[in-house]
Protein backbone atom coordinates (compact mmCIF):
# COMPACT_ATOMS: atom_id res chain seq x y z
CA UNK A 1 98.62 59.20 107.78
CA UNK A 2 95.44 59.66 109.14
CA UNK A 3 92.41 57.59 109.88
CA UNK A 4 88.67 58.13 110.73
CA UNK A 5 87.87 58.28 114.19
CA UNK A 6 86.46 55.41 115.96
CA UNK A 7 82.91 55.14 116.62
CA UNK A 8 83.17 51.61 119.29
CA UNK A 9 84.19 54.30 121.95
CA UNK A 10 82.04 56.57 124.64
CA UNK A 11 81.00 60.01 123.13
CA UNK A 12 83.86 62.73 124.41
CA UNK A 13 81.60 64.55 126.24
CA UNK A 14 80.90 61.36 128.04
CA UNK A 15 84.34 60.77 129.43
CA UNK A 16 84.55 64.28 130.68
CA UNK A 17 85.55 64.98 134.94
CA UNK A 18 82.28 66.10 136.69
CA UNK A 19 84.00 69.46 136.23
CA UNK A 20 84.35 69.55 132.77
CA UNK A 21 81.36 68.21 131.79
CA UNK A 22 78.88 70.86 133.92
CA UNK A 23 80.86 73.85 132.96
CA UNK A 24 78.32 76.00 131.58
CA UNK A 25 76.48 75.64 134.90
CA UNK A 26 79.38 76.55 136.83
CA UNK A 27 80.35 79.57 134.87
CA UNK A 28 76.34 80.29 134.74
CA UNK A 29 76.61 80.34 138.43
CA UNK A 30 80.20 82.19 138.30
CA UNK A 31 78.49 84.85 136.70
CA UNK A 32 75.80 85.39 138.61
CA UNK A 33 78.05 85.23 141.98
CA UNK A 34 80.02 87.91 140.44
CA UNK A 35 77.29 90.29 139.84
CA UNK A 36 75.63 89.69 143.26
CA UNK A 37 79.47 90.27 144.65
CA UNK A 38 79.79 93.48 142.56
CA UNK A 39 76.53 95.13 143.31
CA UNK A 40 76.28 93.94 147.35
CA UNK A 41 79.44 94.45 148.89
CA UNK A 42 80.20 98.01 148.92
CA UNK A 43 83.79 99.15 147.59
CA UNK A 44 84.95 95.67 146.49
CA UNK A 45 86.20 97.11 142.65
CA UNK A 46 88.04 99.51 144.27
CA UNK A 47 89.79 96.88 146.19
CA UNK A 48 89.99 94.54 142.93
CA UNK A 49 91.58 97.56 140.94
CA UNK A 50 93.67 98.86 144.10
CA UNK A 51 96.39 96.51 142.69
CA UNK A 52 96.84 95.99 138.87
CA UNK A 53 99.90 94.39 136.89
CA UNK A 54 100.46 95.29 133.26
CA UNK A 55 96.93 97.34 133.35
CA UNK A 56 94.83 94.77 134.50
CA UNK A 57 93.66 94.13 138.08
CA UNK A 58 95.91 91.95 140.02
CA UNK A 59 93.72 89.53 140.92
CA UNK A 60 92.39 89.03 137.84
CA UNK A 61 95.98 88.70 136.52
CA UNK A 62 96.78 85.72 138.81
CA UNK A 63 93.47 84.08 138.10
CA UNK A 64 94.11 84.41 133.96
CA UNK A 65 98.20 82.69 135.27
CA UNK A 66 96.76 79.98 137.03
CA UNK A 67 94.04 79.31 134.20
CA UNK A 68 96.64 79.04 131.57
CA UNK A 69 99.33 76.80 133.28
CA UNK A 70 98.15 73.40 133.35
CA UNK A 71 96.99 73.32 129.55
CA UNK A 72 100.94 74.20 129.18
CA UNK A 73 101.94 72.75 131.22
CA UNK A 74 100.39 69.37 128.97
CA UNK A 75 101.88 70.12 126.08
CA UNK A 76 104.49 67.67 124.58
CA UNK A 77 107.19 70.39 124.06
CA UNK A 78 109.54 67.00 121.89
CA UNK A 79 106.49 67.47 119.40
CA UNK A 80 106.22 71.33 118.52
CA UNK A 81 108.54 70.26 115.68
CA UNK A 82 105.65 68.66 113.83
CA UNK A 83 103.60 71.37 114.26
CA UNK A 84 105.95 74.21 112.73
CA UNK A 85 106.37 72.00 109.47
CA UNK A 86 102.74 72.37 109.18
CA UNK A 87 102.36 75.30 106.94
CA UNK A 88 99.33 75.69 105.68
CA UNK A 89 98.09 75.67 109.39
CA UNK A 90 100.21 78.09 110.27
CA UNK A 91 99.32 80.49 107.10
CA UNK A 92 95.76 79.72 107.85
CA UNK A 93 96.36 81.15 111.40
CA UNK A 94 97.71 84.19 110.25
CA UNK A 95 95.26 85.08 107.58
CA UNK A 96 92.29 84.46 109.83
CA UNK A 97 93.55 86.51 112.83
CA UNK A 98 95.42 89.08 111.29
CA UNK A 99 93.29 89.57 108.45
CA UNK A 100 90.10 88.39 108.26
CA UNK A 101 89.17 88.97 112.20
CA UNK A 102 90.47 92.59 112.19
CA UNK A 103 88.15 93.19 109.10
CA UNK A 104 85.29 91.51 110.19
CA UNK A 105 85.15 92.89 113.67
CA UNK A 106 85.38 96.39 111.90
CA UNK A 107 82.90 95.58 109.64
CA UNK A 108 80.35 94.60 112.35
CA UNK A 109 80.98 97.47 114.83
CA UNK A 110 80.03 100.17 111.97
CA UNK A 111 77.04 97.76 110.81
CA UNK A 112 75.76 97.95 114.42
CA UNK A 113 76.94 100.76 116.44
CA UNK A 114 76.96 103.41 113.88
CA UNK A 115 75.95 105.74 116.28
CA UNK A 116 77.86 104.85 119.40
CA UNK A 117 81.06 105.32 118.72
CA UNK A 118 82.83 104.79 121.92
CA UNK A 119 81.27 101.04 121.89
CA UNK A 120 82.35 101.10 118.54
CA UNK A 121 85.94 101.76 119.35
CA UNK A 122 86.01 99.32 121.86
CA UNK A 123 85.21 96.46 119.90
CA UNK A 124 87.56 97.63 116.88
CA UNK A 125 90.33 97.67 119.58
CA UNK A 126 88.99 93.49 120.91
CA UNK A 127 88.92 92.73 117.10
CA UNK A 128 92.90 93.44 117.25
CA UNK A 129 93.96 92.13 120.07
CA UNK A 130 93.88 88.28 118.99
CA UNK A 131 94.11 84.92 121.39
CA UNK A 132 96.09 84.13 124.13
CA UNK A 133 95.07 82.80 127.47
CA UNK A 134 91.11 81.57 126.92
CA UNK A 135 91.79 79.88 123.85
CA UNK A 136 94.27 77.43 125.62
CA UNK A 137 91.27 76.39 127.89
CA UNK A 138 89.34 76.05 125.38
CA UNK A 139 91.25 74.00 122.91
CA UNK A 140 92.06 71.81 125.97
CA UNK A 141 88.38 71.35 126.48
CA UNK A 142 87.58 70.42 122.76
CA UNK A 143 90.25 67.75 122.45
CA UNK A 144 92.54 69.90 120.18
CA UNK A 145 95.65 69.90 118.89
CA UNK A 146 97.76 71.15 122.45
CA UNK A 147 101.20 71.61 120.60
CA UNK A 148 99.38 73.12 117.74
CA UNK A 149 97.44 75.96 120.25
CA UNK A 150 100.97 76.82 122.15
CA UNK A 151 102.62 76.95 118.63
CA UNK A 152 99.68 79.39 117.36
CA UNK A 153 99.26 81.56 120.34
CA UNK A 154 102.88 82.25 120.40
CA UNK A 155 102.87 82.86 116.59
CA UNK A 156 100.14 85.46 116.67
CA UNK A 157 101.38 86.76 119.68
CA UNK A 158 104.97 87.60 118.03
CA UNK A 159 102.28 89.25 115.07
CA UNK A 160 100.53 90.86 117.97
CA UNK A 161 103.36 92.86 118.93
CA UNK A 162 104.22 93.81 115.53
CA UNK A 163 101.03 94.21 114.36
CA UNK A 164 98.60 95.47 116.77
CA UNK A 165 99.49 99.71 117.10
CA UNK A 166 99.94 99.76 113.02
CA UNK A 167 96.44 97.60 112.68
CA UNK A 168 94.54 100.14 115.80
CA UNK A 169 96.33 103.54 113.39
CA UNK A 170 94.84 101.53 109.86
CA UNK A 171 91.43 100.60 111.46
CA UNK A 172 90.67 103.67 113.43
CA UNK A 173 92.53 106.55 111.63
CA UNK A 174 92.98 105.49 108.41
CA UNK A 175 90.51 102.97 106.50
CA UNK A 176 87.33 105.23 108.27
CA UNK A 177 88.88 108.30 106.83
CA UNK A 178 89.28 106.41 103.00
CA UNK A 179 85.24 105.36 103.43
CA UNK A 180 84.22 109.20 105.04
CA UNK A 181 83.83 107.80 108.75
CA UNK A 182 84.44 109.27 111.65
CA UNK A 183 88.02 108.33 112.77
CA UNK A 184 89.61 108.16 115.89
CA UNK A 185 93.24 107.94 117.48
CA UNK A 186 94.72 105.17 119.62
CA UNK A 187 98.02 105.87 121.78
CA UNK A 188 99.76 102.23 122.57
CA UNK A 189 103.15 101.50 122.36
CA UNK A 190 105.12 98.39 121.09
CA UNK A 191 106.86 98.00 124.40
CA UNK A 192 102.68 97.40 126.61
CA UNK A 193 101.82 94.92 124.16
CA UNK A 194 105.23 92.94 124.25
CA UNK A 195 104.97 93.49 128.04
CA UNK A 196 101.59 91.88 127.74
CA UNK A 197 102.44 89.56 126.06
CA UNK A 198 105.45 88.64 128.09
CA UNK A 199 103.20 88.22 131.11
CA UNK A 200 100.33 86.36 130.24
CA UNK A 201 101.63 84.27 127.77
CA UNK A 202 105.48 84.16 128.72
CA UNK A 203 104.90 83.63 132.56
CA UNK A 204 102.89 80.53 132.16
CA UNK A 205 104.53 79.12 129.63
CA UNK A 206 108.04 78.98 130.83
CA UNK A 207 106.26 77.80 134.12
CA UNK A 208 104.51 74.94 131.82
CA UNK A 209 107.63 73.50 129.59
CA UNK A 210 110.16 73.90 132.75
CA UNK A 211 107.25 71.73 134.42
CA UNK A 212 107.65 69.13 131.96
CA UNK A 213 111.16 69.06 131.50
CA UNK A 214 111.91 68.80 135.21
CA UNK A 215 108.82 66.49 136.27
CA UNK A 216 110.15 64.09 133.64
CA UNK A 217 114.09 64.20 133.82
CA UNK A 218 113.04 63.56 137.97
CA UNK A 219 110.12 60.61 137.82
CA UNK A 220 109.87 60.08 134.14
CA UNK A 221 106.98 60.43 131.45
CA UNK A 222 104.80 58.06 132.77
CA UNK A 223 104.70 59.47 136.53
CA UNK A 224 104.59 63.44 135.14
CA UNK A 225 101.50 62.33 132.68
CA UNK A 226 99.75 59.90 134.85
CA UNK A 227 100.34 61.37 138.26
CA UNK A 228 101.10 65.10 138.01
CA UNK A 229 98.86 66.32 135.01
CA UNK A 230 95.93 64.85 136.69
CA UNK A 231 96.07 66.58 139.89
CA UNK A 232 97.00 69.88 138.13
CA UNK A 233 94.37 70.00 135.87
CA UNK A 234 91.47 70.89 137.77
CA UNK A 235 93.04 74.55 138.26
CA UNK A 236 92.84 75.54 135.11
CA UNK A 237 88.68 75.13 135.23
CA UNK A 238 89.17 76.82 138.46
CA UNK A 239 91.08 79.39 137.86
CA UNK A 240 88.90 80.53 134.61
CA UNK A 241 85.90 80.53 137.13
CA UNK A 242 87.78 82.84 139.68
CA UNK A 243 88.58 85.26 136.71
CA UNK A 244 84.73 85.26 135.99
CA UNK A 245 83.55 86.05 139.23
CA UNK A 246 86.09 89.07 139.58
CA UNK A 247 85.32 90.31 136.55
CA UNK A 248 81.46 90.51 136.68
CA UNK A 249 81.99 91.60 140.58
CA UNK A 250 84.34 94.88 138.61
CA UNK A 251 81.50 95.32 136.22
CA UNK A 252 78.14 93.99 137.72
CA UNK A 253 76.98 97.78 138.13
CA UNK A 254 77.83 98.56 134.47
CA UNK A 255 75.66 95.61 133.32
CA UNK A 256 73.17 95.72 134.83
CA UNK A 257 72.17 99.91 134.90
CA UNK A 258 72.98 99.45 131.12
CA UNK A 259 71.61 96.46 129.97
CA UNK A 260 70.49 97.61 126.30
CA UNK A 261 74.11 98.91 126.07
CA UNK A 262 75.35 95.69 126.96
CA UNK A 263 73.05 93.68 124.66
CA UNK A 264 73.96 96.26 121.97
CA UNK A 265 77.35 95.62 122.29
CA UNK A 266 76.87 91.61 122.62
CA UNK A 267 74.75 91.26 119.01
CA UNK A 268 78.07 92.05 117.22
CA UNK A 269 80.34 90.00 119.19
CA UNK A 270 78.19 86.48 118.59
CA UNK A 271 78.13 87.21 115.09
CA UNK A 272 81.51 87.87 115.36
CA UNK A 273 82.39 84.49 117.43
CA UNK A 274 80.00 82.76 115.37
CA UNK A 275 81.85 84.15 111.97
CA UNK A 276 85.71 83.29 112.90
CA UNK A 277 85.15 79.49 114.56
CA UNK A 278 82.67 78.57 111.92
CA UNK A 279 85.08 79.68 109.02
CA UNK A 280 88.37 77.95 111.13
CA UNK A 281 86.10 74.88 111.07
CA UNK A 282 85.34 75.57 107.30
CA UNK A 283 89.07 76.29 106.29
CA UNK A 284 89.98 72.97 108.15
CA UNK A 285 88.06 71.16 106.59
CA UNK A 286 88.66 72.24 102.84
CA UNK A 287 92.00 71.87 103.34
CA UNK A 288 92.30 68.40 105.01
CA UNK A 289 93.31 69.18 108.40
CA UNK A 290 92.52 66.71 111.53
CA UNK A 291 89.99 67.12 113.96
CA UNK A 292 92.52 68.29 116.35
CA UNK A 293 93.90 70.96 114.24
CA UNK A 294 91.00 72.15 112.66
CA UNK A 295 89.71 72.72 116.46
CA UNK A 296 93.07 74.33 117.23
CA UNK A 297 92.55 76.43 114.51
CA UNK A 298 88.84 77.64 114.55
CA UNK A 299 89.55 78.50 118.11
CA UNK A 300 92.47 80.64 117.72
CA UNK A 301 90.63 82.83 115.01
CA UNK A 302 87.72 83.15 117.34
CA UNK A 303 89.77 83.83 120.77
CA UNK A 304 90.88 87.56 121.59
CA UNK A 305 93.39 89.04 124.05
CA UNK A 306 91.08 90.29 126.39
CA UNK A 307 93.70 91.78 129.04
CA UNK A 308 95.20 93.33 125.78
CA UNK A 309 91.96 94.71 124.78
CA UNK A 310 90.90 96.06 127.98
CA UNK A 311 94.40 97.47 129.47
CA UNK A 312 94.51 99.34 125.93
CA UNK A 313 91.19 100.83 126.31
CA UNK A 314 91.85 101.91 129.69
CA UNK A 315 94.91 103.12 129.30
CA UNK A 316 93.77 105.36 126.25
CA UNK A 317 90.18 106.20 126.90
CA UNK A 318 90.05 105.72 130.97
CA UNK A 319 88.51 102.93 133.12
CA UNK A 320 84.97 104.79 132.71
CA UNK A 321 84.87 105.21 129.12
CA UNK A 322 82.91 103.24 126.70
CA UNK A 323 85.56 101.51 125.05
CA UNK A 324 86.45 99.90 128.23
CA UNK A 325 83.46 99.09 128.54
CA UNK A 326 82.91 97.40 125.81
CA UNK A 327 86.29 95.41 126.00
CA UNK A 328 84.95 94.40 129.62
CA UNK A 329 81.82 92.92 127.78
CA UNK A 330 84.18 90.78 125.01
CA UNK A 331 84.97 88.09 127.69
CA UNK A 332 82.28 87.88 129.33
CA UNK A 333 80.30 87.04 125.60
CA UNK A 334 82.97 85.67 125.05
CA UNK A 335 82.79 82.88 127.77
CA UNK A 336 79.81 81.09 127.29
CA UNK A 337 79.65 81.39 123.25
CA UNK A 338 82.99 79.53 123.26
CA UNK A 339 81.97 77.04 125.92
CA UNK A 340 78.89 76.28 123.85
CA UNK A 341 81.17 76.01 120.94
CA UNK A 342 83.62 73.88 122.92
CA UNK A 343 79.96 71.43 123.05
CA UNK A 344 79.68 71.73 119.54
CA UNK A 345 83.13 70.89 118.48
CA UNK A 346 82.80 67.69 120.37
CA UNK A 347 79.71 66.45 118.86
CA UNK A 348 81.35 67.26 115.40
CA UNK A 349 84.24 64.85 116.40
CA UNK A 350 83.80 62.19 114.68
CA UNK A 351 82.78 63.61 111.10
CA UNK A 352 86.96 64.79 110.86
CA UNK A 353 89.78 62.61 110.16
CA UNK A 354 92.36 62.08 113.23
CA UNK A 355 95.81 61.07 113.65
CA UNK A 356 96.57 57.29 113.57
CA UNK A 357 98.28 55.93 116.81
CA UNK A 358 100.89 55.06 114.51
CA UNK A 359 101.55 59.03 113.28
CA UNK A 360 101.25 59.67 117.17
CA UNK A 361 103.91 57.73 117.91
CA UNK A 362 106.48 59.14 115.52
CA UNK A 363 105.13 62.85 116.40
């Protein structure tokens, strides 16, 4: 059953913490720290990348744990049951990021790097790699579905590890060769992206259920939700801003000595953000879906595996090359287009049925 939303009540964005509701100044600001970090302290992304787990630097790698624990650590883990019996959400997931994204992200590299082909490359390779820790934050933010997001993200990331080497052979090997374009190889094994996987998604969400289930077999539901959750939840905003701020500080040089590259490399990504949440907003919408799923949905299909992405290109084409370059550039275009987005979802709120309190009960 499902009802219209309400329209007696504050707007969303209204009845967001201080934190929440600024967050495009704060990462504004994140960013620019970053870059001021990167280019005015002398060896600091040498001592970021001193230390790396799974590929990625290890700082950044604790700053992407902490960012991802609290929105698990919120999900109702009882309810995942009504989520799984949802299949045309879950088919919709699948076709959008294993089909659609991969195609569209090709299509848009060749359309506007035709002649850069390591850039090229690089996004092909972020077009693959499909969500896993942003998308949590931002679903969180936009007052999606939570069980839905942690049922998606580990669905495409089972796909993901299936999927991903036989997708980077088809995409950059095959399909160019069928159409006369140039191709190119890509080395990566089933065993990095399961290890990914198992790190950035596995880590943090054992951490996040086993938070549940103890916090409320000790003090109960009402203490773990009203108490716990609530002090938490700040470090997920926190921990996304740390990650930005390391991350511009590794590649504040490369961004700003190559500006046109970067912007060259940026045109296809907003198309491509713009393309994947619009058409999850779309599909939700034709086919009935609540407010909170359809946002669940339109953000999965626009999220990537960054760390994925970027530990790929590395490990393949080196830390200098263009393709990790470009990978580097994916989040941080990705950021703020999703965090506008995140704005956008909430003023469409109210035009999308939601669950009734009474369906909420019996999830």
């Amino acid at each position: 059953m499902t009802t219209t939303a309400a329209t007696d009540h504050p707007p969303v964005v209204g009845r967001l913490s201080t934190l929440d509701r600024f967050l495009p100044l704060w990462i504004g600001l994140a960013m620019v720290l970053g870059i001021a970090l990167g280019r005015l302290v002398p060896g600091l992304a040498e001592a970021l990348e001193a230390v790396q787990l799974d590929g990625i630097s290890l700082p950044i790698a604790l700053g992407l744990l902490v960012m991802m624990y609290p929105p698990l650590a919120k999900v109702r883990y009882d309810r995942l049951g009504t989520v799984t019996t949802d299949k045309p959400m879950m088919v919709s997931s699948l076709v959008l990021n294993w089909v659609v994204g991969p195609a569209v992200m090709f299509a848009l590299a060749w359309v506007f790097l035709p002649d850069l082909p390591e850039y090229r490359t690089g996004l092909i390779i972020v077009g693959l790699a499909r969500c896993i820790a942003m998308v949590i934050i931002w679903n969180d933010l936009a007052c999606g579905d939570r069980e839905a997001a942690a049922v998606l993200v580990a669905l495409n990331s089972i796909f993901q590890i299936i999927a991903f080497a036989a997708l980077g052979w088809f995409y950059l090997s095959v399909l160019p060769g069928w159409l006369g374009l140039e191709q190119t190889a890509l080395d990566v094994s089933f065993g990095d992206i399961a290890k990914s996987v198992l790190i950035f998604l596995g880590i943090p969400l054992l951490a996040g259920y086993l938070s549940r289930r103890i916090g409320e077999g000790v003090k109960g539901r009402p203490w773990y939700e009203g108490t716990f959750l609530p002090r938490i939840s700040p470090f997920a905003l926190l921990g996304l801003l740390f990650t930005i701020v390391l991350l511009f500080a590794l590649q504040g040089e490369a961004i700003t000595s190559k500006p046109l590259d970067v912007a060259r490399i940026a045109l296809p990504l907003l198309v491509y953000f713009a393309l994947m949440w619009g058409g999850g907003y779309l599909l939700g919408k034709a086919i009935g879906m609540t407010y909170e799923r359809t946002t669940t949905l339109a953000f999965t299909a626009a999220g990537n595996n960054f760390e994925l992405a970027i530990a790929v290109a590395v490990a393949t084409f080196g830390v200098t090359s263009g393709q990790a370059l470009a990978g580097v550039v994916g989040p941080l275009i990705e950021v703020p287009v999703l965090v506008g987005l995140v704005y956008v979802s909430l003023a469409l709120r109210d035009r999308y049925p939601h669950p009734s309190p009474l369906d909420q009960e019996i999830s």
